[in-house]
Protein backbone atom coordinates (compact mmCIF):
# COMPACT_ATOMS: atom_id res chain seq x y z
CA UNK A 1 13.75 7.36 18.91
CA UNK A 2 12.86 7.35 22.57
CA UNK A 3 10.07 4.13 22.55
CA UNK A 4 7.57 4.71 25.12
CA UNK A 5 6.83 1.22 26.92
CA UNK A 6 3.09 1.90 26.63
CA UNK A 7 3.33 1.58 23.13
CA UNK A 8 3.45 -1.14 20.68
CA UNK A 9 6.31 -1.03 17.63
CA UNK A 10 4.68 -2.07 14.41
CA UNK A 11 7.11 -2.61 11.84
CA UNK A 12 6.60 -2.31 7.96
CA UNK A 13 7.42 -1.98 4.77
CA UNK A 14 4.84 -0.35 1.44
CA UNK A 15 3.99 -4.11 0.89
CA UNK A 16 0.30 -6.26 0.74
CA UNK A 17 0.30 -7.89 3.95
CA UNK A 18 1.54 -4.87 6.28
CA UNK A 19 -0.71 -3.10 4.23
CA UNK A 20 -3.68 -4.82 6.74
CA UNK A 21 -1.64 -4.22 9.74
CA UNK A 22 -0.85 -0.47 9.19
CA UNK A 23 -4.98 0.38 7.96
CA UNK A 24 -6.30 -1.46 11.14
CA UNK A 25 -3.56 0.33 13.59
CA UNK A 26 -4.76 3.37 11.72
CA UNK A 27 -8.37 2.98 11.83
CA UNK A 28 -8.45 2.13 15.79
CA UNK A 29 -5.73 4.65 16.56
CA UNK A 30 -4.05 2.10 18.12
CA UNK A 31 -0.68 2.78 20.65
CA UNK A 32 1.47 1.93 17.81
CA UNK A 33 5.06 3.86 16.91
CA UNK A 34 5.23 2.53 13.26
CA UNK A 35 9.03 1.43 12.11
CA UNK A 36 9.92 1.36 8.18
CA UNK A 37 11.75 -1.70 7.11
CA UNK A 38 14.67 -1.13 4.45
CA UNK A 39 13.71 -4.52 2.26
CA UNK A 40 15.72 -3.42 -0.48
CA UNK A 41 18.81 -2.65 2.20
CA UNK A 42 17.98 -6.10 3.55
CA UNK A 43 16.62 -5.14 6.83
CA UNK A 44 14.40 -7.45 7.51
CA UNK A 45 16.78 -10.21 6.72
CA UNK A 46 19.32 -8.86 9.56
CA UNK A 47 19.87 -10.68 12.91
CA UNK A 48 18.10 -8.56 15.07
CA UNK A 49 15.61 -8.43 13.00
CA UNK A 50 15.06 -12.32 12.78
CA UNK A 51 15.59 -12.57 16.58
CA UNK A 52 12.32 -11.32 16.82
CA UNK A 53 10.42 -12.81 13.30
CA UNK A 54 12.86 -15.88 12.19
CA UNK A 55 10.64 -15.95 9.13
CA UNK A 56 12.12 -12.04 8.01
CA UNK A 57 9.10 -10.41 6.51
CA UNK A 58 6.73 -7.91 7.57
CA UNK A 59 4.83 -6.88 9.39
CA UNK A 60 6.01 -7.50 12.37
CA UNK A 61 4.22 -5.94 15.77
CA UNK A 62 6.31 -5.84 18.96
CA UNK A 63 3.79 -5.30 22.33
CA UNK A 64 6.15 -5.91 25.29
CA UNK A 65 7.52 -9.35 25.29
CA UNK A 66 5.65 -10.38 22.45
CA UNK A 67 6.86 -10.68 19.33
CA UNK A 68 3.94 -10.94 17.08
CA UNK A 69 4.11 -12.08 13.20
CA UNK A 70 2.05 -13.11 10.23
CA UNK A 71 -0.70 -10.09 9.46
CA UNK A 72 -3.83 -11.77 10.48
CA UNK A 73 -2.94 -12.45 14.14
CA UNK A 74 -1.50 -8.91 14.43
CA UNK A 75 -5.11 -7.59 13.21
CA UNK A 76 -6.93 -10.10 15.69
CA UNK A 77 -4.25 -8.65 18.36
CA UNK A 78 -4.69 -4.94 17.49
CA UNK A 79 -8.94 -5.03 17.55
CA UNK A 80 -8.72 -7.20 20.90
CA UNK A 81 -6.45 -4.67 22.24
CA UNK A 82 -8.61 -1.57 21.46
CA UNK A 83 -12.25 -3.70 22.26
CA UNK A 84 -13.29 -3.43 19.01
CA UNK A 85 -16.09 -5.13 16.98
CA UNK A 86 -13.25 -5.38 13.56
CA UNK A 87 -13.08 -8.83 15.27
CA UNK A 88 -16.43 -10.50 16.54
CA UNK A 89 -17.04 -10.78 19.91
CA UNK A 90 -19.78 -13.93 19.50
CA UNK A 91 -17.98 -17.24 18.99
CA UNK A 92 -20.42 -17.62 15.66
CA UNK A 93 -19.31 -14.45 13.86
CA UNK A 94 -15.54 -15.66 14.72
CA UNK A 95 -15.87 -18.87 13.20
CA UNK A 96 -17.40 -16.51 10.25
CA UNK A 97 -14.69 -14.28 10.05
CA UNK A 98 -12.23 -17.27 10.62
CA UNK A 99 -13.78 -18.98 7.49
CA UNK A 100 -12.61 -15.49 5.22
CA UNK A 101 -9.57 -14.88 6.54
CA UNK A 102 -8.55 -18.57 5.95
CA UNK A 103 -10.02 -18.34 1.96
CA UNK A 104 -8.08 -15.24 1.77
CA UNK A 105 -4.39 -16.88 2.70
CA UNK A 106 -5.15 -20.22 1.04
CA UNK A 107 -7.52 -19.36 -2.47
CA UNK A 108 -7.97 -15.78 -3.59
CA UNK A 109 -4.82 -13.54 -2.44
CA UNK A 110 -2.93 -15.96 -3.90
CA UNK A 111 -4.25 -15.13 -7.20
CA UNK A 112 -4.41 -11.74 -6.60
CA UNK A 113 -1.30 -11.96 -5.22
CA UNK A 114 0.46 -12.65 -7.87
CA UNK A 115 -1.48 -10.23 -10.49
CA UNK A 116 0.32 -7.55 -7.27
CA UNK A 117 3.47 -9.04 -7.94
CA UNK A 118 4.10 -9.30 -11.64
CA UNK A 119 2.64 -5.84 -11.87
CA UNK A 120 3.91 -3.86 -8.65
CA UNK A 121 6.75 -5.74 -7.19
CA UNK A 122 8.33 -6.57 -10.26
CA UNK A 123 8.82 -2.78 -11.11
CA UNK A 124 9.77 -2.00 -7.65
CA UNK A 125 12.30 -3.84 -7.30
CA UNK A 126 13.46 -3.80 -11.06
CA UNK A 127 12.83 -7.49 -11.26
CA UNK A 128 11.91 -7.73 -15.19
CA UNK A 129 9.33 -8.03 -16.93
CA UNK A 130 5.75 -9.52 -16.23
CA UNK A 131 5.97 -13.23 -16.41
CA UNK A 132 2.52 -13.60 -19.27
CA UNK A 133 2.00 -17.67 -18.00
CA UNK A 134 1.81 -16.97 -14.73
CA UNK A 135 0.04 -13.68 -14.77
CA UNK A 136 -2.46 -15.48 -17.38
CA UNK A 137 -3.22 -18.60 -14.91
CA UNK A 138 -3.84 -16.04 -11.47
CA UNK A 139 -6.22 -13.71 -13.42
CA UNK A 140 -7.90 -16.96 -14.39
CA UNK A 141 -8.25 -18.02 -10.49
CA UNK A 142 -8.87 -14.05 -9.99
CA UNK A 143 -11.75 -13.67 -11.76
CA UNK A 144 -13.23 -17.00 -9.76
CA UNK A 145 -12.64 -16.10 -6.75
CA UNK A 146 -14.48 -12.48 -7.58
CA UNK A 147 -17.34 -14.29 -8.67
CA UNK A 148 -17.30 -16.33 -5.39
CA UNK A 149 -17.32 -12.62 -3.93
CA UNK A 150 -19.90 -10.87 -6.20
CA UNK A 151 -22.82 -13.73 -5.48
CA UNK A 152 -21.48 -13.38 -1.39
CA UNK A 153 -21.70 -9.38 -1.98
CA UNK A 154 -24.65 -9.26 -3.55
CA UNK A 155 -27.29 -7.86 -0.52
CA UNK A 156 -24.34 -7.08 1.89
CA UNK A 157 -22.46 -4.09 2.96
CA UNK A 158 -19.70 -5.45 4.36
CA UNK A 159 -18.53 -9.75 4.24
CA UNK A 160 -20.45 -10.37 7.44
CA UNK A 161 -22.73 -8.28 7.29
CA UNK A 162 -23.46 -4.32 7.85
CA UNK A 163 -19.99 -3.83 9.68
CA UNK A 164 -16.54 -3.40 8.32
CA UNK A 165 -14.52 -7.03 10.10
CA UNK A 166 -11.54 -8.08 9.67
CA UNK A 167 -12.37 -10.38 7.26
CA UNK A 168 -13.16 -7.50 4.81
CA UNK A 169 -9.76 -6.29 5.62
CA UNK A 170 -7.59 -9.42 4.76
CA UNK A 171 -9.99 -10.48 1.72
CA UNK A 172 -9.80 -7.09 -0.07
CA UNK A 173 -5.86 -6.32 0.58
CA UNK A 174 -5.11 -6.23 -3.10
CA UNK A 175 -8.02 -4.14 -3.88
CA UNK A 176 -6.00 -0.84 -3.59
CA UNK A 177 -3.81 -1.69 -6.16
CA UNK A 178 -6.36 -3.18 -8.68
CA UNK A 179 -5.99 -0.51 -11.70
CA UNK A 180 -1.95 -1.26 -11.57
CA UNK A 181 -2.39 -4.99 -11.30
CA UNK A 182 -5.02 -5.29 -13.86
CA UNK A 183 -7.09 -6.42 -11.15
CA UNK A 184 -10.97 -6.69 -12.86
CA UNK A 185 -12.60 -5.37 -9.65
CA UNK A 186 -15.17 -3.35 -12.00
CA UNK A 187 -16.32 -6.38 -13.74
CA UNK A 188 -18.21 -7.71 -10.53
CA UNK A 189 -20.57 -5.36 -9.78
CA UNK A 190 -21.05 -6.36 -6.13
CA UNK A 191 -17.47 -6.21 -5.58
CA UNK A 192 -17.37 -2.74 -7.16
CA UNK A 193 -19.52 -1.44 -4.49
CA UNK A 194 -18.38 -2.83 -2.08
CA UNK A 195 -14.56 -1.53 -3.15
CA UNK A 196 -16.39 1.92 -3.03
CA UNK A 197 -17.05 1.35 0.76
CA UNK A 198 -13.63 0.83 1.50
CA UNK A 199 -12.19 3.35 -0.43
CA UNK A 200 -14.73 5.85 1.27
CA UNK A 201 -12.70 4.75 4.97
CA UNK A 202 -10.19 7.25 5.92
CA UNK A 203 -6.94 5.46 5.48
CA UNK A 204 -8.32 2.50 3.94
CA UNK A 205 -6.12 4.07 0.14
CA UNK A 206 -2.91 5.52 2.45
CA UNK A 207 -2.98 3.32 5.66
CA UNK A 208 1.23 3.69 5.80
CA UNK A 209 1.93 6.50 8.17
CA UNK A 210 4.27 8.93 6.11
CA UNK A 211 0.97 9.12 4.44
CA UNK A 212 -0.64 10.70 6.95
CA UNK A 213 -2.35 14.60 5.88
């Protein structure tokens, strides 16, 4: 493939975190030529591959001569790049969205995380069956962090406010795959309609590109 150097190379893989990186390249039509990662061949454990992310995981964006990891910067990146209001333009509302994106990495994806794993990636990647302990103690940290979410949710459309942010991007990355990871979205009802706003963005259920109809 002939890369155009106007273009950014996002590469991926069907996982949760490029998951936020392919929706929000998506959603802004960002300049973006999108690049599956083999994981199960081992691509993104391959020399040239670590060259540009020594960590090897995805996503990875390349824009020029930088060589961009970890999902939340790329989103920051991405919405800077196309002047949009997915990241806050007041220094306020960044410290806000700041504050979510930080409990999402450090206290609820986590939990949710691993409710993702033992119930996606296990199967995926034929990795046996569902570890009960550990799925047991993350649906127990789940179902706090939801609550934290239904009594934030509860006279809001989006986390901060009336507009989709980032923040509502990296908080509610497992939410697509609640039903398979026994995720108890439904038993919040704040959550629960606020899931139904995201599921009603285009992309927001198929943001990886062979998806695209």
């Amino acid at each position: 493939m002939t890369r155009s150097p106007d273009r950014m190379q996002l590469h991926y893989a069907e996982t949760l975190m490029p998951r936020k990186a392919c929706f929000v390249a998506r959603h802004l039509g960002s300049p973006v030529d999108f690049i599956a990662v083999d994981m199960a061949k081992g691509e993104h454990k391959a020399p040239a591959f670590r060259a540009l992310n020594p960590n090897g995981k995805v996503p990875l964006l390349v824009d020029g001569d930088l060589a961009l990891w970890e999902s939340d910067a790329i989103m920051v990146h991405l919405a800077l790049g196309a002047g949009s209001d997915l990241w806050p333009s007041d220094p306020r509302g960044q410290v806000e969205a700041q504050r979510w994106l930080s409990w999402a990495a450090h206290e609820f994806n986590p939990q949710a995380g691993t409710l993702y794993f033992e119930h996606v990636i296990r199967p995926m990647f034929g990795m046996g069956e569902v570890d009960a302990a550990a799925e047991a103690e993350a649906l127990a940290r789940t179902r706090r962090g939801l609550a934290v979410l239904d009594t934030h949710m509860a006279e809001r459309t989006f986390i901060l406010g009336s507009r989709l942010s980032l923040a509502d991007v990296s908080v509610a990355v497992t939410f697509p795959y609640a039903e398979k990871a026994n995720i108890p979205l439904r038993d919040y009802p704040a959550v629960a309609r606020w899931n139904d706003r995201l599921l009603a963005l285009p992309h927001w259920d198929a943001p990886f590109p062979q998806h695209a109809a």
